[in-house]
N, C-alpha and C. Protein backbone atom coordinates (compact mmCIF):
# COMPACT_ATOMS: atom_id res chain seq x y z
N UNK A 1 20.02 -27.60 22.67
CA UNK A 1 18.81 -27.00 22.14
C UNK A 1 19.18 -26.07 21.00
N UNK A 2 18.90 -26.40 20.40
CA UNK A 2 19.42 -26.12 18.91
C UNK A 2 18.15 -24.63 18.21
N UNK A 3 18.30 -23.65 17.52
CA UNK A 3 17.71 -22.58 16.67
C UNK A 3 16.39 -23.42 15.93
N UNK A 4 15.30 -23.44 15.69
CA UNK A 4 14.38 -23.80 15.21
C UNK A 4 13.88 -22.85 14.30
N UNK A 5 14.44 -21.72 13.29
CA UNK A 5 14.57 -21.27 12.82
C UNK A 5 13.18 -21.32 11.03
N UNK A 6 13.31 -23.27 11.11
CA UNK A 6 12.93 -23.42 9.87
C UNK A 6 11.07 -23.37 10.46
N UNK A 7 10.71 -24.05 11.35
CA UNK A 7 9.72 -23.97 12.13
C UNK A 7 9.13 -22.35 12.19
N UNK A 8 10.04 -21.62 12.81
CA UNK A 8 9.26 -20.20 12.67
C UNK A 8 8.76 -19.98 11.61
N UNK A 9 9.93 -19.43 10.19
CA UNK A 9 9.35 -19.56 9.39
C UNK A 9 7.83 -20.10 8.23
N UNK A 10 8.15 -21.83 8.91
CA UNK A 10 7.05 -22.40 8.32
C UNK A 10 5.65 -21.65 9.30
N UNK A 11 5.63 -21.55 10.46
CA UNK A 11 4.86 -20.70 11.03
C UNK A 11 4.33 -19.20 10.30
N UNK A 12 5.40 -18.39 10.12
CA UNK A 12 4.91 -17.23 9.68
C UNK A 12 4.11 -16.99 7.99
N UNK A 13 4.39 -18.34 7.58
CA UNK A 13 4.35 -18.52 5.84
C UNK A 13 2.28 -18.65 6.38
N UNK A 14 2.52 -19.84 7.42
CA UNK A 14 0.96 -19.90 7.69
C UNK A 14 0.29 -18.88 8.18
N UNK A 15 0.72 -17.91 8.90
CA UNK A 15 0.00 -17.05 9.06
C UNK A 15 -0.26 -15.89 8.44
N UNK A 16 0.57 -16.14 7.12
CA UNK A 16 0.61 -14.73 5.68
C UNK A 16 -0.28 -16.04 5.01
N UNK A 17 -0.31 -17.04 5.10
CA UNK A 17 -1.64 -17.37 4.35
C UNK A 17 -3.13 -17.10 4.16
N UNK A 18 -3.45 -17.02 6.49
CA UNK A 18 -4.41 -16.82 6.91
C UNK A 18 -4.83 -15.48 7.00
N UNK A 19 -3.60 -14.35 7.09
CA UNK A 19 -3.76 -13.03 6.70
C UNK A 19 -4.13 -12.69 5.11
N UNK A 20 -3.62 -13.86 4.44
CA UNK A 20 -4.20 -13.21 2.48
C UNK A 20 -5.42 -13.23 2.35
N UNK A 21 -6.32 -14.66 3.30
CA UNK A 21 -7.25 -14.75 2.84
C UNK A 21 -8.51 -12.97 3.71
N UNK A 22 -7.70 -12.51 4.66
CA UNK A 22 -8.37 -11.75 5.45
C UNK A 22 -7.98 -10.35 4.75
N UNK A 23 -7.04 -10.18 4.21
CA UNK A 23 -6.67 -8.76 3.26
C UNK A 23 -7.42 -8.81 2.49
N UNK A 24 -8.41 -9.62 1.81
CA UNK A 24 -9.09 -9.55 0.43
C UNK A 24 -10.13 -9.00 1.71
N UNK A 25 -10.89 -8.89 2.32
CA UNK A 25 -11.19 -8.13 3.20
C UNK A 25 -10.93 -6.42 3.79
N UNK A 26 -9.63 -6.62 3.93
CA UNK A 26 -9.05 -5.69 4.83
C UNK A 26 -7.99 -5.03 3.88
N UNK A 27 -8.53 -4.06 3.07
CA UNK A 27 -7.57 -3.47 1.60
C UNK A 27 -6.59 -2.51 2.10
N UNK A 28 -6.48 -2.38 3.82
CA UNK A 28 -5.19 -1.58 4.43
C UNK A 28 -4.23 -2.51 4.71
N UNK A 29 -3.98 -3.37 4.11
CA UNK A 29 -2.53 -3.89 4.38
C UNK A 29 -2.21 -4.08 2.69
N UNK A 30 -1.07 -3.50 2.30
CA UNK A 30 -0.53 -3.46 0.82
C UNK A 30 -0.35 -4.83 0.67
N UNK A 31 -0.25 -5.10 -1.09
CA UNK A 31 0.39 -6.50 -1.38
C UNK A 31 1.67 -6.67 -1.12
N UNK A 32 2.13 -7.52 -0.75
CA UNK A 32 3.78 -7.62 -0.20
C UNK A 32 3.98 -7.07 1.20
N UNK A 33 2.98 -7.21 2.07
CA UNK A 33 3.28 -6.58 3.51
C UNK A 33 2.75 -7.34 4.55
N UNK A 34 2.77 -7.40 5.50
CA UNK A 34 2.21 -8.06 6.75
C UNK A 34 2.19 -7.23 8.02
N UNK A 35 0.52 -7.57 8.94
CA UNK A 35 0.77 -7.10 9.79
C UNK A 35 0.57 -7.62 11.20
N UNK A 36 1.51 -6.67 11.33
CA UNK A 36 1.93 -7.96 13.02
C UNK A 36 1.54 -6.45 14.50
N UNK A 37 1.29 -7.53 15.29
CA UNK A 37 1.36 -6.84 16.59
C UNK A 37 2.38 -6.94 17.46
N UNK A 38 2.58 -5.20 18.02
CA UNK A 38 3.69 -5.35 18.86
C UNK A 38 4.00 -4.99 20.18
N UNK A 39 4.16 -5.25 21.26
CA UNK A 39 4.09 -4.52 22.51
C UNK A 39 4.09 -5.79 23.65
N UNK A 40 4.36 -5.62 24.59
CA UNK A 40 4.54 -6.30 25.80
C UNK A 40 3.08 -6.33 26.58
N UNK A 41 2.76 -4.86 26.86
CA UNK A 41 1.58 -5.57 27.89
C UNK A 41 -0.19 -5.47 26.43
N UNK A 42 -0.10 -4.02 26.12
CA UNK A 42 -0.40 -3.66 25.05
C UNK A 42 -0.11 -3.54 23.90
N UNK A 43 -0.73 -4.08 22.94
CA UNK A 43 0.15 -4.33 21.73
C UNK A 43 -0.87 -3.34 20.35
N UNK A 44 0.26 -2.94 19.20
CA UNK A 44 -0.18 -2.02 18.46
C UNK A 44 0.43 -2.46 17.27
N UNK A 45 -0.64 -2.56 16.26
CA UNK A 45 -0.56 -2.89 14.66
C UNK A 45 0.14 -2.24 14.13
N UNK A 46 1.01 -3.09 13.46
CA UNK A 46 1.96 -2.62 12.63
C UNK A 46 1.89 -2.85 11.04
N UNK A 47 2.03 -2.61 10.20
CA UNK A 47 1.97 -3.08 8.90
C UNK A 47 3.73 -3.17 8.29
N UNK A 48 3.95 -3.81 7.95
CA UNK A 48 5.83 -4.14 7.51
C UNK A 48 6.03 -4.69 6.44
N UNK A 49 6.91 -5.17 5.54
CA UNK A 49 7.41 -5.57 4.51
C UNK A 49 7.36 -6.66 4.34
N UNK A 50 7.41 -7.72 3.99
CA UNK A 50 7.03 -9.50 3.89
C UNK A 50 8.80 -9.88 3.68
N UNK A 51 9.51 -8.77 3.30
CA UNK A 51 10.77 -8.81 2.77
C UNK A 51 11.54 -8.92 4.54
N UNK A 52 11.11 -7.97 5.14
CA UNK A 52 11.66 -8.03 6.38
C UNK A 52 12.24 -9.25 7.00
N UNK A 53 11.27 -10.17 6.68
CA UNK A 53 11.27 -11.67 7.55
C UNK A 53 12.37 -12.57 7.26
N UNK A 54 13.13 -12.09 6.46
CA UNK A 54 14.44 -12.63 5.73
C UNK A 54 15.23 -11.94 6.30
N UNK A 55 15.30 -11.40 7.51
CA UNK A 55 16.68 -10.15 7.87
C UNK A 55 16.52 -10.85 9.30
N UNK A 56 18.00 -10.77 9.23
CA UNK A 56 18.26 -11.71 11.10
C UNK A 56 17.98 -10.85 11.92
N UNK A 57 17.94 -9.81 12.01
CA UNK A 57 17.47 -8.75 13.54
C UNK A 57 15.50 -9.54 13.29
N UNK A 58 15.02 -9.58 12.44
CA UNK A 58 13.44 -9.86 12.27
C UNK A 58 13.27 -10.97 12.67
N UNK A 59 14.13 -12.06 12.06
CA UNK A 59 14.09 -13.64 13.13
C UNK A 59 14.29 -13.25 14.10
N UNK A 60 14.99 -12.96 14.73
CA UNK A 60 14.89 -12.95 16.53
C UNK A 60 14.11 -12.46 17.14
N UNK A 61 13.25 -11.52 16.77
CA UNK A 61 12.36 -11.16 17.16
C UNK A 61 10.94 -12.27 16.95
N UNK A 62 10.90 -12.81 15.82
CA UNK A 62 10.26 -13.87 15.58
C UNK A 62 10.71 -15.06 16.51
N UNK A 63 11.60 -15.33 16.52
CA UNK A 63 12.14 -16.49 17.53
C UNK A 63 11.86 -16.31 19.11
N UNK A 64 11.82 -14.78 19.69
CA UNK A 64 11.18 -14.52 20.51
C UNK A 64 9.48 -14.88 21.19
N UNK A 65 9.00 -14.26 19.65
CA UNK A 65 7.54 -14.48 19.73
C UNK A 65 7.52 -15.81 19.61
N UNK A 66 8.20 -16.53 19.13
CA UNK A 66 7.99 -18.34 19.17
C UNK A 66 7.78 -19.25 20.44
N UNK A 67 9.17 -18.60 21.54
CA UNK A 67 8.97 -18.44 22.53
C UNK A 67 8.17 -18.40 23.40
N UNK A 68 7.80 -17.30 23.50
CA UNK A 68 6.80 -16.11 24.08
C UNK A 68 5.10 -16.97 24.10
N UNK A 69 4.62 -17.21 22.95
CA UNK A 69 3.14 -17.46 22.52
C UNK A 69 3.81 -19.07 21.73
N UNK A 70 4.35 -19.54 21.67
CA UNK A 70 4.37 -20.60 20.84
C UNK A 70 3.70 -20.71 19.44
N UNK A 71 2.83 -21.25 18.80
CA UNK A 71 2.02 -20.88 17.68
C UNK A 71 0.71 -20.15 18.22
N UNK A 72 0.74 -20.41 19.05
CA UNK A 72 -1.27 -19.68 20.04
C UNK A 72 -0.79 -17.78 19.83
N UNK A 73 -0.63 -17.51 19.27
CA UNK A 73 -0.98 -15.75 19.13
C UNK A 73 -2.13 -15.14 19.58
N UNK A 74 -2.34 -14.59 20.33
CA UNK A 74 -3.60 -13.65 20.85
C UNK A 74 -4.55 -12.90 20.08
N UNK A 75 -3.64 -12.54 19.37
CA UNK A 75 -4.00 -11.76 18.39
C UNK A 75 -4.88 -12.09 17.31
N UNK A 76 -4.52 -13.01 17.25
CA UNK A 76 -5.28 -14.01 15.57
C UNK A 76 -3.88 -13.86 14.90
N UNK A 77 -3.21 -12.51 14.57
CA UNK A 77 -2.17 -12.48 13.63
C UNK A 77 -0.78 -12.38 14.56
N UNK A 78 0.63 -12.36 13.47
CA UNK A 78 2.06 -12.27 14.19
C UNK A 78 1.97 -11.53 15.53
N UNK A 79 2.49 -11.42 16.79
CA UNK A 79 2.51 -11.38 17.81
C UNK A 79 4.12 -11.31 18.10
N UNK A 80 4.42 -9.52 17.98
CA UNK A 80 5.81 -9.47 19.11
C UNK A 80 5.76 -8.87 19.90
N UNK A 81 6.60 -10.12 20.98
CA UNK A 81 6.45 -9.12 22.66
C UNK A 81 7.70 -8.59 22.53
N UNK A 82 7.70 -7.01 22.37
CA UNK A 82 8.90 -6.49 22.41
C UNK A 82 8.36 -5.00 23.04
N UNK A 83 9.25 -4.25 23.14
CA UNK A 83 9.12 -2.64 23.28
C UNK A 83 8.20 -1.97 21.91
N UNK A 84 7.77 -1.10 21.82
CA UNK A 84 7.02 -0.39 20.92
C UNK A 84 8.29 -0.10 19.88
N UNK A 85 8.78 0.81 21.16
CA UNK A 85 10.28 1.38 20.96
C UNK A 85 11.35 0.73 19.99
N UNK A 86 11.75 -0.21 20.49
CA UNK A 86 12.46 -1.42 20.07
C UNK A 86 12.23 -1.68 18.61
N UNK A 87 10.43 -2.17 18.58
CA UNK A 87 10.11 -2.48 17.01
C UNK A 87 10.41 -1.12 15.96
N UNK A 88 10.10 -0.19 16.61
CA UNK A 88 10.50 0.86 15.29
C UNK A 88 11.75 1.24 15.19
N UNK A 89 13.00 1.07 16.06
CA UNK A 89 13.84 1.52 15.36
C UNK A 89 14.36 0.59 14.82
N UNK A 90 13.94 -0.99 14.94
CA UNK A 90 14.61 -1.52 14.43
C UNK A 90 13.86 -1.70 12.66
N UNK A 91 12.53 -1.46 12.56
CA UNK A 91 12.19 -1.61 11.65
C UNK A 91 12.83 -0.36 10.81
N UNK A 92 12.46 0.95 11.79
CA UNK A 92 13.35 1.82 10.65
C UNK A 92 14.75 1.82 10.39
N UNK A 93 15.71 0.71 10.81
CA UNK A 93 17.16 0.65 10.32
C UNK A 93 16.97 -0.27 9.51
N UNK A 94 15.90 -1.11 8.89
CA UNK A 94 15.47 -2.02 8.29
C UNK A 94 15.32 -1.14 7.27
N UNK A 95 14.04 -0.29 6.76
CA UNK A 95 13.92 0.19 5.57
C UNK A 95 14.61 1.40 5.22
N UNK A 96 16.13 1.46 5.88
CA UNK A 96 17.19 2.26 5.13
C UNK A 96 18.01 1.14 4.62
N UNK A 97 18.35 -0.17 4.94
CA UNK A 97 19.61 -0.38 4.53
C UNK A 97 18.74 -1.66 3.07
């Protein structure tokens, strides 16, 4: 069982599609950003970098949620089941390096 890696991706490209058309709407998410939900039982909006999704700690977490929800997201938008915790520090070791 091999990384399906290209699949996520093509996944997340579709759902920054279905999010562009909903930002012309929703003028709190910047250009160049995406926002995803995060939490295990309860989950809480995040807004993040579009750049992120190119950094291997962010695939796995994506590869998780692939997992997790398959393409069916609850949410309507990205969907990670992770710690609250978890997502921010990893996002904030993300926008230092």
């Amino acid at each position: 069982m091999g990384i399906r890696l290209p699949s996520i991706l093509l996944h997340t490209k579709q759902i920054l599609k279905i999010q562009g058309v909903s930002t012309k709407v929703k003028s709190d998410i910047p250009r160049g950003h995406i926002a995803v939900y995060v939490g295990e039982i309860q989950t809480k909006r995040f807004v993040v970098p579009i750049s992120f999704l190119n950094h291997p700690s962010f695939l796995n977490l994506l590869k998780t949620a692939e997992e997790e929800f398959g393409f069916n997201h609850p949410m309507g938008g990205l969907t990670i089941p992770c710690r609250e915790e978890t997502f921010i520090d990893l996002t904030s070791r993300l926008h230092t390096s």
